[in-house]
PDB file of N, CA and C in Angstrom:
ATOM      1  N   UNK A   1     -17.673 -24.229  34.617  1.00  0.00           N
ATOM      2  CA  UNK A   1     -17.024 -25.316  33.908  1.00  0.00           C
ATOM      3  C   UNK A   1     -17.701 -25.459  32.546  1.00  0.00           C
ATOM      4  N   UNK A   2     -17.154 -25.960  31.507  1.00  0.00           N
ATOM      5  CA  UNK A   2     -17.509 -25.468  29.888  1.00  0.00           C
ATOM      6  C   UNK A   2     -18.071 -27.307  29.687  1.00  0.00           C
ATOM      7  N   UNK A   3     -18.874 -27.258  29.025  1.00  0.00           N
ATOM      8  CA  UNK A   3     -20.016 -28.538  28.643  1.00  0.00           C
ATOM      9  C   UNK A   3     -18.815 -29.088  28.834  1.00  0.00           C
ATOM     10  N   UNK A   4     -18.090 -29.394  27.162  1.00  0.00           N
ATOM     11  CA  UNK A   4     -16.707 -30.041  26.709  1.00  0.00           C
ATOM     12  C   UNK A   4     -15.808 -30.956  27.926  1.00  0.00           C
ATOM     13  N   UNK A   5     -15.460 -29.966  29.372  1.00  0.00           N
ATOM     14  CA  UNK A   5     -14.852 -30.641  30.344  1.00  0.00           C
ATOM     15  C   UNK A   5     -15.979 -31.365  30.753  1.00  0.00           C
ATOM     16  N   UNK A   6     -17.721 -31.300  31.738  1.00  0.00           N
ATOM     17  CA  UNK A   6     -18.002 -32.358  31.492  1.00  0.00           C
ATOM     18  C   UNK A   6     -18.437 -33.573  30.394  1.00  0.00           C
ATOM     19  N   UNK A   7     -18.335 -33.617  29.465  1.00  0.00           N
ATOM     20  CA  UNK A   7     -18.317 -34.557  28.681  1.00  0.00           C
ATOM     21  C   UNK A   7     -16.901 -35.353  28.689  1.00  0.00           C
ATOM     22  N   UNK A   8     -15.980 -34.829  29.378  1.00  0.00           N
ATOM     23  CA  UNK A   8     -14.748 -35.352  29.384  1.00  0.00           C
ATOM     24  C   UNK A   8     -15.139 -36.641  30.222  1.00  0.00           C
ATOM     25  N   UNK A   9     -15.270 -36.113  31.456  1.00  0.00           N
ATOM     26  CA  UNK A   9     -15.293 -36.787  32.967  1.00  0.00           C
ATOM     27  C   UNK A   9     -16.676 -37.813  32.688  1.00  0.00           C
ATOM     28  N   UNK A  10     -17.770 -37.533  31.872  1.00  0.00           N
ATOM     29  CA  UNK A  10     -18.639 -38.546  31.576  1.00  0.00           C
ATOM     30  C   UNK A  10     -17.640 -40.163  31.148  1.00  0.00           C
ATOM     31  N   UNK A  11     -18.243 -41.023  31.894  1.00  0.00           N
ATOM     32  CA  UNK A  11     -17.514 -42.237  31.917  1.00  0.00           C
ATOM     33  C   UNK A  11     -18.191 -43.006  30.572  1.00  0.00           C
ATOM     34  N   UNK A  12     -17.146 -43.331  29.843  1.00  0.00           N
ATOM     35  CA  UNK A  12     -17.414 -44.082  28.539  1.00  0.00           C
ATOM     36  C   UNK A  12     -18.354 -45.824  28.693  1.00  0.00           C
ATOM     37  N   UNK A  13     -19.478 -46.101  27.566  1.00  0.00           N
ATOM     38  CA  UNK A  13     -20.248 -47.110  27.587  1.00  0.00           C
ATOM     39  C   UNK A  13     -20.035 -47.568  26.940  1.00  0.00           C
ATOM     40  N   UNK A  14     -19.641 -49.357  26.940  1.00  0.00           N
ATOM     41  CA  UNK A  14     -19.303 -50.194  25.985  1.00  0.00           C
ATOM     42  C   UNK A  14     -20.650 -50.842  25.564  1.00  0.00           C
ATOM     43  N   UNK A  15     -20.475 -50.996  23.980  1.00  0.00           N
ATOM     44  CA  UNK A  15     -21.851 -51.403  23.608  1.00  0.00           C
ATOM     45  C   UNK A  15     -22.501 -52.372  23.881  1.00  0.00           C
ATOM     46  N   UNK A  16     -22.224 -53.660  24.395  1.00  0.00           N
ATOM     47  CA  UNK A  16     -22.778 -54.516  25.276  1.00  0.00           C
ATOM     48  C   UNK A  16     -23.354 -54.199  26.013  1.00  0.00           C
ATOM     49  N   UNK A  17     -22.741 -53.089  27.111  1.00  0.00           N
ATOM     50  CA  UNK A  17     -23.552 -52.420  28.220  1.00  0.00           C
ATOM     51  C   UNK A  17     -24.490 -51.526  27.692  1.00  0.00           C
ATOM     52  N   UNK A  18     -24.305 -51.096  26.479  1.00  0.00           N
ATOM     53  CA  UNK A  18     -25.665 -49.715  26.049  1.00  0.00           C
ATOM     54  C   UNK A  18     -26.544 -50.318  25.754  1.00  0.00           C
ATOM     55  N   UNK A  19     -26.144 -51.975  24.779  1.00  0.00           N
ATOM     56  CA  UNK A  19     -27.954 -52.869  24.393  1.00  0.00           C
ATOM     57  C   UNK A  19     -28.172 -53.078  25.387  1.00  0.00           C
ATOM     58  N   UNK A  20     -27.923 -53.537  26.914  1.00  0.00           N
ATOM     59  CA  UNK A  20     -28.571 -54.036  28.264  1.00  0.00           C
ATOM     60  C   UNK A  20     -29.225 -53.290  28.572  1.00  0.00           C
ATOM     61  N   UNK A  21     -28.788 -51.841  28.405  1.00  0.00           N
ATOM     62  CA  UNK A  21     -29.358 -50.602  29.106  1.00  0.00           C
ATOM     63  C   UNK A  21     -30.703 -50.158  28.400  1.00  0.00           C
ATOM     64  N   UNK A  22     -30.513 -50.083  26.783  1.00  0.00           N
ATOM     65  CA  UNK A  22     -31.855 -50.158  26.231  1.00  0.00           C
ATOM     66  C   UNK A  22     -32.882 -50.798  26.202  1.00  0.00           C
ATOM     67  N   UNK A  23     -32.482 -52.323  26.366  1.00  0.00           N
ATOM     68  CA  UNK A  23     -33.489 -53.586  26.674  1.00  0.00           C
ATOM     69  C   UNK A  23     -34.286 -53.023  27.716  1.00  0.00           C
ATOM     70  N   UNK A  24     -33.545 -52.682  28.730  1.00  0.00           N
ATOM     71  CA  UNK A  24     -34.055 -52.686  30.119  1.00  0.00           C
ATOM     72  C   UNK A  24     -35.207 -51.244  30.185  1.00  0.00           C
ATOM     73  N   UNK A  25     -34.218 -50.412  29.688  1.00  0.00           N
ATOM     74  CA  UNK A  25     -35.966 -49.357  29.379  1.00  0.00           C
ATOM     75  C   UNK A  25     -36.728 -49.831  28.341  1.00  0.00           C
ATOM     76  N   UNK A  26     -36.631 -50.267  27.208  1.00  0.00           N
ATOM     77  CA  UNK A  26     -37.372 -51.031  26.609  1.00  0.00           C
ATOM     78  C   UNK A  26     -38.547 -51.722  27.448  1.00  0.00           C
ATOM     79  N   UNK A  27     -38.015 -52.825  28.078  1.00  0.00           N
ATOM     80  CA  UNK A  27     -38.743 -53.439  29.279  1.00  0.00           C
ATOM     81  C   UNK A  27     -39.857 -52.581  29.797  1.00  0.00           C
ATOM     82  N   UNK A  28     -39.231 -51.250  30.354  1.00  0.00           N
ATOM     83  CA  UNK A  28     -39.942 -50.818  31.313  1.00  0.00           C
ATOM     84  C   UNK A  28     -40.943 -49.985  30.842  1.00  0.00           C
ATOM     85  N   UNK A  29     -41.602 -49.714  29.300  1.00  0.00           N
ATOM     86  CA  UNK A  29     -42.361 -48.852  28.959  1.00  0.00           C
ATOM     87  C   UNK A  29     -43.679 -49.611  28.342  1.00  0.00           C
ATOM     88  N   UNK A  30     -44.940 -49.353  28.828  1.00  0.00           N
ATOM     89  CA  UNK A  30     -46.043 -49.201  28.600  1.00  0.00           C
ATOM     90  C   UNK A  30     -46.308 -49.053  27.029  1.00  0.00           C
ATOM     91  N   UNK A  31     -46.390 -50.335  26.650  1.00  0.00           N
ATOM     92  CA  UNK A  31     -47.089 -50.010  25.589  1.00  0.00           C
ATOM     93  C   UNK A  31     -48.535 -50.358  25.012  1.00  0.00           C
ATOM     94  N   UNK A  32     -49.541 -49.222  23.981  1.00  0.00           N
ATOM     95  CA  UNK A  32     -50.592 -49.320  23.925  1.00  0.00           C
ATOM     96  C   UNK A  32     -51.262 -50.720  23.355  1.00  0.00           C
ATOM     97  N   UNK A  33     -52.293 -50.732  23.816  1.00  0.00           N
ATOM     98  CA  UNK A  33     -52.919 -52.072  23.325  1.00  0.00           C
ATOM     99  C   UNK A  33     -53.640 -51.853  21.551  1.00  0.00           C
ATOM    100  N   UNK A  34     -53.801 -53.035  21.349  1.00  0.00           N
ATOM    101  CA  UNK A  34     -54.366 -52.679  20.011  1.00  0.00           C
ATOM    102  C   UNK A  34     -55.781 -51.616  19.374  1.00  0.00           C
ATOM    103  N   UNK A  35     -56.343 -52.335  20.593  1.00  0.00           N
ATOM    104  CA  UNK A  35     -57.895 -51.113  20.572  1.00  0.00           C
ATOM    105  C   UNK A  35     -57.314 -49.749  20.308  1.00  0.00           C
ATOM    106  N   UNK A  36     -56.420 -49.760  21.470  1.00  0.00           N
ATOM    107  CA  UNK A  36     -55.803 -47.883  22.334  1.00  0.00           C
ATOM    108  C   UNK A  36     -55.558 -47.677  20.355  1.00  0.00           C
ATOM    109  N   UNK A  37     -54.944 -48.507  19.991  1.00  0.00           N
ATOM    110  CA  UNK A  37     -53.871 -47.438  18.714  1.00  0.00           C
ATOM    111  C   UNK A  37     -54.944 -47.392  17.736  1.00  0.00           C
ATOM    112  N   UNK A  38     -56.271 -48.506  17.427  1.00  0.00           N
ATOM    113  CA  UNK A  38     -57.101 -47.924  16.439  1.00  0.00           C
ATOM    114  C   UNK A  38     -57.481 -46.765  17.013  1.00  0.00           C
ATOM    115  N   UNK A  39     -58.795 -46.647  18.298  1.00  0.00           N
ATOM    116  CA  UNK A  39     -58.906 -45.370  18.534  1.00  0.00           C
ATOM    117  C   UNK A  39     -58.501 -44.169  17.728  1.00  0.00           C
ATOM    118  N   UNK A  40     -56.977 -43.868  18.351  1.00  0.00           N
ATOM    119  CA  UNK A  40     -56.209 -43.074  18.573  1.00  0.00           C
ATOM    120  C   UNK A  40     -55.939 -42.529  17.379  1.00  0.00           C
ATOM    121  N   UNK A  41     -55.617 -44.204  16.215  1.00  0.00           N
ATOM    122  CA  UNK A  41     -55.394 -43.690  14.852  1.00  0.00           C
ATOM    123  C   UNK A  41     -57.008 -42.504  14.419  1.00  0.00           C
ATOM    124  N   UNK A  42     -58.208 -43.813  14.864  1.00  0.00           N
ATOM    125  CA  UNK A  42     -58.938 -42.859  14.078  1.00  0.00           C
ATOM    126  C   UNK A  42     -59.334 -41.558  14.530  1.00  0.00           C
ATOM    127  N   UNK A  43     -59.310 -41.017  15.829  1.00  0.00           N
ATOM    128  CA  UNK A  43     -59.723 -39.530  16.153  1.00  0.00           C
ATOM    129  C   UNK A  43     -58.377 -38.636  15.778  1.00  0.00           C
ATOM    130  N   UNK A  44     -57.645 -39.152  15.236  1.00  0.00           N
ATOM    131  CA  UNK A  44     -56.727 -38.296  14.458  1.00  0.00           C
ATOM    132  C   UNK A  44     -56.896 -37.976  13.170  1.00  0.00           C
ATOM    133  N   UNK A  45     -57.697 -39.074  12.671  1.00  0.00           N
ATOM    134  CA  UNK A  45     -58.345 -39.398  10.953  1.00  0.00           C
ATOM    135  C   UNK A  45     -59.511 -38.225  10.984  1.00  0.00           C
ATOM    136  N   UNK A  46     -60.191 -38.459  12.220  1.00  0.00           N
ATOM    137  CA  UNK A  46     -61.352 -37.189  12.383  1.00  0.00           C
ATOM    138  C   UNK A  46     -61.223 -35.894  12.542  1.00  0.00           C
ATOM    139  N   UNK A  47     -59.870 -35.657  13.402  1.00  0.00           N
ATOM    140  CA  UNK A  47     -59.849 -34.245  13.547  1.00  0.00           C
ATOM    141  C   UNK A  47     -59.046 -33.439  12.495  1.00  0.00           C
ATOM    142  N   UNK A  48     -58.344 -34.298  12.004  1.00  0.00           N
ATOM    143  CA  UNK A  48     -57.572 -33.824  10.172  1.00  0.00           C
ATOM    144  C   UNK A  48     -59.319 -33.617   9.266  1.00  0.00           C
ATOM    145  N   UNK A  49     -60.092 -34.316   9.038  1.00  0.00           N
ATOM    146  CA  UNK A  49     -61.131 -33.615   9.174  1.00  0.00           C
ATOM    147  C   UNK A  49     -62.031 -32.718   9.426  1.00  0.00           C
ATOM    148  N   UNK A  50     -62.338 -32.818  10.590  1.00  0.00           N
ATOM    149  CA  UNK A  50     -62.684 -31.752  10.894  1.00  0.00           C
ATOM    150  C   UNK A  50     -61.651 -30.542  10.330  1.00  0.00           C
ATOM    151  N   UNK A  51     -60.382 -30.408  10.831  1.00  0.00           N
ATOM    152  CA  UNK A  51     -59.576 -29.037  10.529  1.00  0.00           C
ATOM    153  C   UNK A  51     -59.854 -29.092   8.777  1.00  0.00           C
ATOM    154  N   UNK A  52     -59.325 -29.990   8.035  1.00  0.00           N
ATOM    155  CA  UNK A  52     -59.469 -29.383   7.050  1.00  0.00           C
ATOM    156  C   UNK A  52     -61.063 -28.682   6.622  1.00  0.00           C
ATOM    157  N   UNK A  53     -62.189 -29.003   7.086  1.00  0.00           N
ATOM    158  CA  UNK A  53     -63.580 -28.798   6.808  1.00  0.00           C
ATOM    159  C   UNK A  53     -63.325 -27.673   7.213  1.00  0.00           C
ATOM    160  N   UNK A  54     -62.972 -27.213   8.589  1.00  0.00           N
ATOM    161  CA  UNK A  54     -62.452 -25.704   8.818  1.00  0.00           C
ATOM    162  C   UNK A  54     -62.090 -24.863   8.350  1.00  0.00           C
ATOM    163  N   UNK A  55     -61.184 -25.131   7.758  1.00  0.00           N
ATOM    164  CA  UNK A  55     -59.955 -24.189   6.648  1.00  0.00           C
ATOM    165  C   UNK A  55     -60.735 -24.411   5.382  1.00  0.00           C
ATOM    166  N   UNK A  56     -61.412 -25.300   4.975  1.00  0.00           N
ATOM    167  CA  UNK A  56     -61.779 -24.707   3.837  1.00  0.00           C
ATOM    168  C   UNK A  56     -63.159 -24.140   3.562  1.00  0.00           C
ATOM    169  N   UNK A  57     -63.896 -23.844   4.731  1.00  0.00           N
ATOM    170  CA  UNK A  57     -64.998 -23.413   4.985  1.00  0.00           C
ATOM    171  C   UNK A  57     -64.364 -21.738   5.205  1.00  0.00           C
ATOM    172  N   UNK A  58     -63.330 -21.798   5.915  1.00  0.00           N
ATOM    173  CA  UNK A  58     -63.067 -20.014   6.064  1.00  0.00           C
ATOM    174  C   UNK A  58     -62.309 -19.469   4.939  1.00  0.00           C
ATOM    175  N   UNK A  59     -62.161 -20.130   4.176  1.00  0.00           N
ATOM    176  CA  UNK A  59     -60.938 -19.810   3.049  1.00  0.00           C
ATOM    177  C   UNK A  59     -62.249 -19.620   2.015  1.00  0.00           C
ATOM    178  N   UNK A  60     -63.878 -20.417   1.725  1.00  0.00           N
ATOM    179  CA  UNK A  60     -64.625 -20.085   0.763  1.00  0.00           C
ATOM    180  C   UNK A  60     -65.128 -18.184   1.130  1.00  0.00           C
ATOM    181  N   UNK A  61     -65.315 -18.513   2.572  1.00  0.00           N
ATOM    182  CA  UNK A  61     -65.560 -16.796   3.531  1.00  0.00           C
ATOM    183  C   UNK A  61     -64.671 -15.497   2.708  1.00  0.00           C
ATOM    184  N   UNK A  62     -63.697 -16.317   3.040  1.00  0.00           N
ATOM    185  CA  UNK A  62     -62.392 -15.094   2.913  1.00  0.00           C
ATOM    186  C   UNK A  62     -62.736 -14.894   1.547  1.00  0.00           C
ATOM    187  N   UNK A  63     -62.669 -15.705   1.005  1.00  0.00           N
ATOM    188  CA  UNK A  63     -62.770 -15.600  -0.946  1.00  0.00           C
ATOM    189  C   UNK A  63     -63.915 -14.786  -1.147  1.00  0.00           C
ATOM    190  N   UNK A  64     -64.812 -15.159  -0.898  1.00  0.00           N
ATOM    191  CA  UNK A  64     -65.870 -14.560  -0.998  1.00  0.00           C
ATOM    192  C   UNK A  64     -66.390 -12.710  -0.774  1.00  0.00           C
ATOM    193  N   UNK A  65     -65.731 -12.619   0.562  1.00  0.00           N
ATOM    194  CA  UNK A  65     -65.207 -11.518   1.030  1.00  0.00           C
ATOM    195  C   UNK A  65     -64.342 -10.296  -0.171  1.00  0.00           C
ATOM    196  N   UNK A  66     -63.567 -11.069  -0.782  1.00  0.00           N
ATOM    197  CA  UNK A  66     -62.351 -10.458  -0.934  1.00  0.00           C
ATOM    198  C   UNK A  66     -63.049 -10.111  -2.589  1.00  0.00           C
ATOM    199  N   UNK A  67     -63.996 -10.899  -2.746  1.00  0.00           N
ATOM    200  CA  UNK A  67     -64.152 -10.863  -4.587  1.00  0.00           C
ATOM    201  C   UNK A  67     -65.856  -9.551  -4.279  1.00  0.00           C
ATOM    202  N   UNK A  68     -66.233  -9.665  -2.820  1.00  0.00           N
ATOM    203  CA  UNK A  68     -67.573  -8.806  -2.386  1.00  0.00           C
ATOM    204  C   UNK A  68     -66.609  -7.825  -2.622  1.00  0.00           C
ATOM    205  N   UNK A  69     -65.280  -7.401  -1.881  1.00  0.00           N
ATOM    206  CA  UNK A  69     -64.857  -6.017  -1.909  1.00  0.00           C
ATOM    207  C   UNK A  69     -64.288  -5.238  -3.283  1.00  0.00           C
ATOM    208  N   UNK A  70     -63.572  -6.489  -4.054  1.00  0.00           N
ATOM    209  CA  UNK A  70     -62.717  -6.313  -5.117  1.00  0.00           C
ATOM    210  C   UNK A  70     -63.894  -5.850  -5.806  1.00  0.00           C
ATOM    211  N   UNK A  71     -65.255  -7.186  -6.287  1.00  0.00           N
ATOM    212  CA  UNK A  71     -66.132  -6.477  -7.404  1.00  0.00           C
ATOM    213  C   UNK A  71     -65.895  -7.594  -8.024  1.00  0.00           C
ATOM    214  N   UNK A  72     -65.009  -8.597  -7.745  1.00  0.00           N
ATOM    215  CA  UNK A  72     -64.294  -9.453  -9.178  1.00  0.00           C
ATOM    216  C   UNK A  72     -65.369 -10.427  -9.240  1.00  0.00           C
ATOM    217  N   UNK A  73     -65.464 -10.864 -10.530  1.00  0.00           N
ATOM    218  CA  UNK A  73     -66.703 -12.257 -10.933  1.00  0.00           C
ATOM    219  C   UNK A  73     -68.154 -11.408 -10.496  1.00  0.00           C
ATOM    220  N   UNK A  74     -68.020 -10.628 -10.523  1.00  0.00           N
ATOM    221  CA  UNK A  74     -70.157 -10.112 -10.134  1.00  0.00           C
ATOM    222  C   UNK A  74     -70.579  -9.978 -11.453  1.00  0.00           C
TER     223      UNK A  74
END
C-alpha cells in the first residue's frame, strides 16, 4: 500500500483537539531545573574550548610541519 493511501485513511484533527493534545504532552515532559541548564550551558562553554585549544594547537603542528618540509620562512 503507497504512503499517500495511508495518509488518506489517517483521520483528520481539528485544531482545538491538536492544542489539547500538545498541552497534554507539554504537561508530560520533564523539564530541567535552573542549576541543570547553567551546568550544562557551561560544560558546553568548556568543551568549545577545549576543542578549539585543540584545533588550534594541531593546526600550529601542521603549519609548522608543512613550512619544516617546504623550507618556507627559515
Amino acid at each position: 500500500m503507497s504512503r499517500f493511501a495511508n495518509e488518506r485513511r489517517m483521520t483528520k484533527t481539528s485544531p482545538a483537539e491538536f492544542i489539547r493534545q500538545v498541552r497534554a504532552e507539554v504537561a508530560r515532559v520533564t523539564w530541567p531545573t535552573r542549576k541543570e541548564t547553567a551546568v550544562t550551558t557551561a560544560m558546553v562553554f568548556v568543551m568549545v574550548f577545549a576543542a578549539a585549544l585543540f584545533f588550534f594547537l594541531v593546526d600550529q603542528v601542521l603549519a609548522w610541519g608543512v613550512r619544516l618540509v617546504l623550507g618556507i620562512g627559515a
